[in-house]
Protein backbone atom coordinates (compact mmCIF):
# COMPACT_ATOMS: atom_id res chain seq x y z
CA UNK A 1 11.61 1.80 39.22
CA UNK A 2 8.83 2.45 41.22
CA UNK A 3 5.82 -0.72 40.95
CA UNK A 4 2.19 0.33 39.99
CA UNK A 5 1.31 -3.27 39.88
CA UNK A 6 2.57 -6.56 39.65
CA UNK A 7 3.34 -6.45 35.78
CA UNK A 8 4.17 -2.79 35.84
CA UNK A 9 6.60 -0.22 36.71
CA UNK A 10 7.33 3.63 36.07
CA UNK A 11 10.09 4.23 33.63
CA UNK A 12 12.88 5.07 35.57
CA UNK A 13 14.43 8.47 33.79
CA UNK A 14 17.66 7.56 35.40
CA UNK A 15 18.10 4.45 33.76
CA UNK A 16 17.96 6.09 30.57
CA UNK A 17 21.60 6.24 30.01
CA UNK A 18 22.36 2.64 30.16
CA UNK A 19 20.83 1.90 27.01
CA UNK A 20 22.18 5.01 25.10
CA UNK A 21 24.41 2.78 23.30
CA UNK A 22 22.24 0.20 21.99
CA UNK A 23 19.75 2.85 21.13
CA UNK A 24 22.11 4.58 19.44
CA UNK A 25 23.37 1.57 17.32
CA UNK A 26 19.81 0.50 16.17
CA UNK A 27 19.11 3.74 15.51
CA UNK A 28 22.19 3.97 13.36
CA UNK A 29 20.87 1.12 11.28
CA UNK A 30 17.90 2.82 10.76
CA UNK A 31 18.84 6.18 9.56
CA UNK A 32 22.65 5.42 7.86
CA UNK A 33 24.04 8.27 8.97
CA UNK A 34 26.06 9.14 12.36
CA UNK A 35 24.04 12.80 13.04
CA UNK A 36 20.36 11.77 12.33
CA UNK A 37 20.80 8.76 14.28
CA UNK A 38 21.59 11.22 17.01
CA UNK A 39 19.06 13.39 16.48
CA UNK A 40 16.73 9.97 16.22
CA UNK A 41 17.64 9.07 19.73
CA UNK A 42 17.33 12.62 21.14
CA UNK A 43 14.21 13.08 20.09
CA UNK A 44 13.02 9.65 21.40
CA UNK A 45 14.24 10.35 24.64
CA UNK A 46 12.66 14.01 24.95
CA UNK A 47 9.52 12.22 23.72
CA UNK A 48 9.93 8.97 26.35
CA UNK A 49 10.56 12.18 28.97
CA UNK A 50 7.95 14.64 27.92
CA UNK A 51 5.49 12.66 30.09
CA UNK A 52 6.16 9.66 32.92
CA UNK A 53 5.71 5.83 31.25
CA UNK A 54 4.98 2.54 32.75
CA UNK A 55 6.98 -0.36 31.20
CA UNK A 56 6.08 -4.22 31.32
CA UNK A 57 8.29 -6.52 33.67
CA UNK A 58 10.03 -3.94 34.92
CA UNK A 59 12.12 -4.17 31.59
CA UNK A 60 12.81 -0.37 29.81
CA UNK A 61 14.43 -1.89 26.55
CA UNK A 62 11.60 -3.05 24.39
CA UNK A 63 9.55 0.01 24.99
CA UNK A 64 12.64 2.65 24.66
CA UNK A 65 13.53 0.62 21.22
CA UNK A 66 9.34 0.71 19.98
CA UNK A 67 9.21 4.45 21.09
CA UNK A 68 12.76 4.65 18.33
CA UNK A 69 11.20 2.97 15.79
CA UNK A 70 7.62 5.06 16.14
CA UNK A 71 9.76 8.24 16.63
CA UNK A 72 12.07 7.57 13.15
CA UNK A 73 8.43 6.62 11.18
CA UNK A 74 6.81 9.61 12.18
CA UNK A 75 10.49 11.50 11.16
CA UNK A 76 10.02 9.53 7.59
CA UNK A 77 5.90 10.66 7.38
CA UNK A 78 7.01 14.18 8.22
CA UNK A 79 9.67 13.96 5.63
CA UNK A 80 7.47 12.88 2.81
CA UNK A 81 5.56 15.93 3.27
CA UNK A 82 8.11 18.12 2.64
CA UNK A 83 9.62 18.65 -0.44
CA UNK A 84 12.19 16.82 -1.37
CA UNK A 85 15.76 17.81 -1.78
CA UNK A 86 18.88 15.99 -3.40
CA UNK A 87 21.98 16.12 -1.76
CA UNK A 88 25.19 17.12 -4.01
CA UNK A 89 27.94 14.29 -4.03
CA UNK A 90 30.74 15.07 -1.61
CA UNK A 91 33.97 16.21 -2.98
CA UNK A 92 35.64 15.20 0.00
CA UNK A 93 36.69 11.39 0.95
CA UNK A 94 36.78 11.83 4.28
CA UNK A 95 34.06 9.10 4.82
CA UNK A 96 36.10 6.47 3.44
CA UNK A 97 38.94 7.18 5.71
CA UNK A 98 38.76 5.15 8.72
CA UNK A 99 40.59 6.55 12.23
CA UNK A 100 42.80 3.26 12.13
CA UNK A 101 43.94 3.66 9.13
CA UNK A 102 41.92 1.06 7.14
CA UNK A 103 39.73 2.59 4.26
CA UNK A 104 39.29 -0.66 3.16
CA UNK A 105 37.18 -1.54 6.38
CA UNK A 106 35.01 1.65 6.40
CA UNK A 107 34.09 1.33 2.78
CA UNK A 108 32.78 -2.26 3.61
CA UNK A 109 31.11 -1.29 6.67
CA UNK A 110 29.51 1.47 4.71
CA UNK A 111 28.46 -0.78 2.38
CA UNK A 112 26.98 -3.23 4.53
CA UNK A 113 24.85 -0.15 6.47
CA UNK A 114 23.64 0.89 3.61
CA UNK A 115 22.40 -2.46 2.05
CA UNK A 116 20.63 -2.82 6.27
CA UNK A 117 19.54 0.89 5.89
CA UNK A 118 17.58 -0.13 1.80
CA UNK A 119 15.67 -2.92 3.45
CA UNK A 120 12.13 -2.84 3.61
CA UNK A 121 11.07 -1.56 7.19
CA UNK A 122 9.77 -5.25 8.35
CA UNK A 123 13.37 -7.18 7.35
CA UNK A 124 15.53 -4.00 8.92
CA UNK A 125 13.88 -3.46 12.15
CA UNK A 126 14.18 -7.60 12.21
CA UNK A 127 17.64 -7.47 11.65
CA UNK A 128 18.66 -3.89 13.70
CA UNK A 129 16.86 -5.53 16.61
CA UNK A 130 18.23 -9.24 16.56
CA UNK A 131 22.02 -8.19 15.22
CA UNK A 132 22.88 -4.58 16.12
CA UNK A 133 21.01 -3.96 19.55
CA UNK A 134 21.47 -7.60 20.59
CA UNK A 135 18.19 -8.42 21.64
CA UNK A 136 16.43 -12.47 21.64
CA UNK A 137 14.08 -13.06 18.95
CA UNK A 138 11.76 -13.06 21.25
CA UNK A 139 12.00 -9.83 23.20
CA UNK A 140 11.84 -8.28 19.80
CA UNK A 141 8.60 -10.26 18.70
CA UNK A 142 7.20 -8.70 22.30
CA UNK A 143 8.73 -5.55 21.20
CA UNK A 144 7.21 -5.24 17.58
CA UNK A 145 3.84 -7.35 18.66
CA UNK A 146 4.99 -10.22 15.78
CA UNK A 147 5.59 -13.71 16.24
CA UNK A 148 8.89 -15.42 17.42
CA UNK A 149 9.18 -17.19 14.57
CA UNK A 150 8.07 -14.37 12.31
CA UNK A 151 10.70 -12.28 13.71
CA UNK A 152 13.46 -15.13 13.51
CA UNK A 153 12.21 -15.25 9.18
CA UNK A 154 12.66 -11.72 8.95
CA UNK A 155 15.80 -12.06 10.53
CA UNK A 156 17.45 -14.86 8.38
CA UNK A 157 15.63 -12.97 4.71
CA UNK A 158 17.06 -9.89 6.10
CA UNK A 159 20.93 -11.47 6.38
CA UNK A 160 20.37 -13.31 3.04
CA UNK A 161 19.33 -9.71 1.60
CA UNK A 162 22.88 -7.90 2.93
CA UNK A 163 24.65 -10.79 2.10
CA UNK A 164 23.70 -10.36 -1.51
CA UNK A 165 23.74 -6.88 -1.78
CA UNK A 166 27.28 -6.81 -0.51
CA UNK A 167 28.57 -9.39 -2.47
């Protein structure tokens, strides 16, 4: 990264990659489904691209996981003003197959994405940030402009929220 000061730096496009996966995950959480999530981080990354950034402390996480989370809210605002379609059940069960074998596994990991992905947008971004992309309570407070402490309520409301939808 190149320094423009002491507490910034230009985002360095070639450290992109190495937080593809935790992108990818929160971004998961967010959307519920494997394609939109990848179409969530593409976009965010021709957006982060489209124009050089400067990042604080040098540190590209925190912005790159804001610039998700602005990118999937616009996606939801551009979605409301569309019109609205329903999507036909699938006849097919190959969601609830798992590669290893265990259906019992995917249907509970399912479940629990989908009781993350019906959480109000405060609890889930909370929760995707803390317990999918793995960050400290208080890079995500930086991140989202909250409060530690706010952050760590959200956090432990969100859990108790899954935890009850689930069963």
């Amino acid at each position: 990264m190149q320094r423009l000061d002491d507490d910034h730096a230009a985002l360095d496009p070639g450290a992109l990659p190495e937080h593809m996966l935790r992108l990818q995950r929160v971004a998961r959480s967010l959307c519920g489904s494997v394609p939109e999530s990848e179409d969530l981080v593409q976009e965010t990354f021709a957006r982060v691209l489209a124009r050089p950034r400067t990042v604080r402390e040098g540190d590209a996480l925190p912005y790159l996981l804001q610039a998700l989370r602005n990118t999937h809210l616009t996606a939801i605002r551009e979605a409301r003003r569309r019109p609205h379609t329903v999507e036909l059940p699938d006849d097919d069960s190959s969601a609830l197959r798992s590669s290893f074998g265990l259906p019992e596994a995917a249907f509970e990991c399912r479940e629990v994405l989908s009781a993350v992905a019906a959480l109000p947008d405060p609890f889930r971004t909370a929760l995707v940030a803390s317990d999918v992309a793995g960050i400290s309570h208080r890079q995500a407070a930086a991140a989202f402009g909250s409060c530690e402490a706010t952050i760590a309520s959200r956090v432990f409301r969100a859990r108790q929220r899954v935890q009850a939808a689930v069963g």
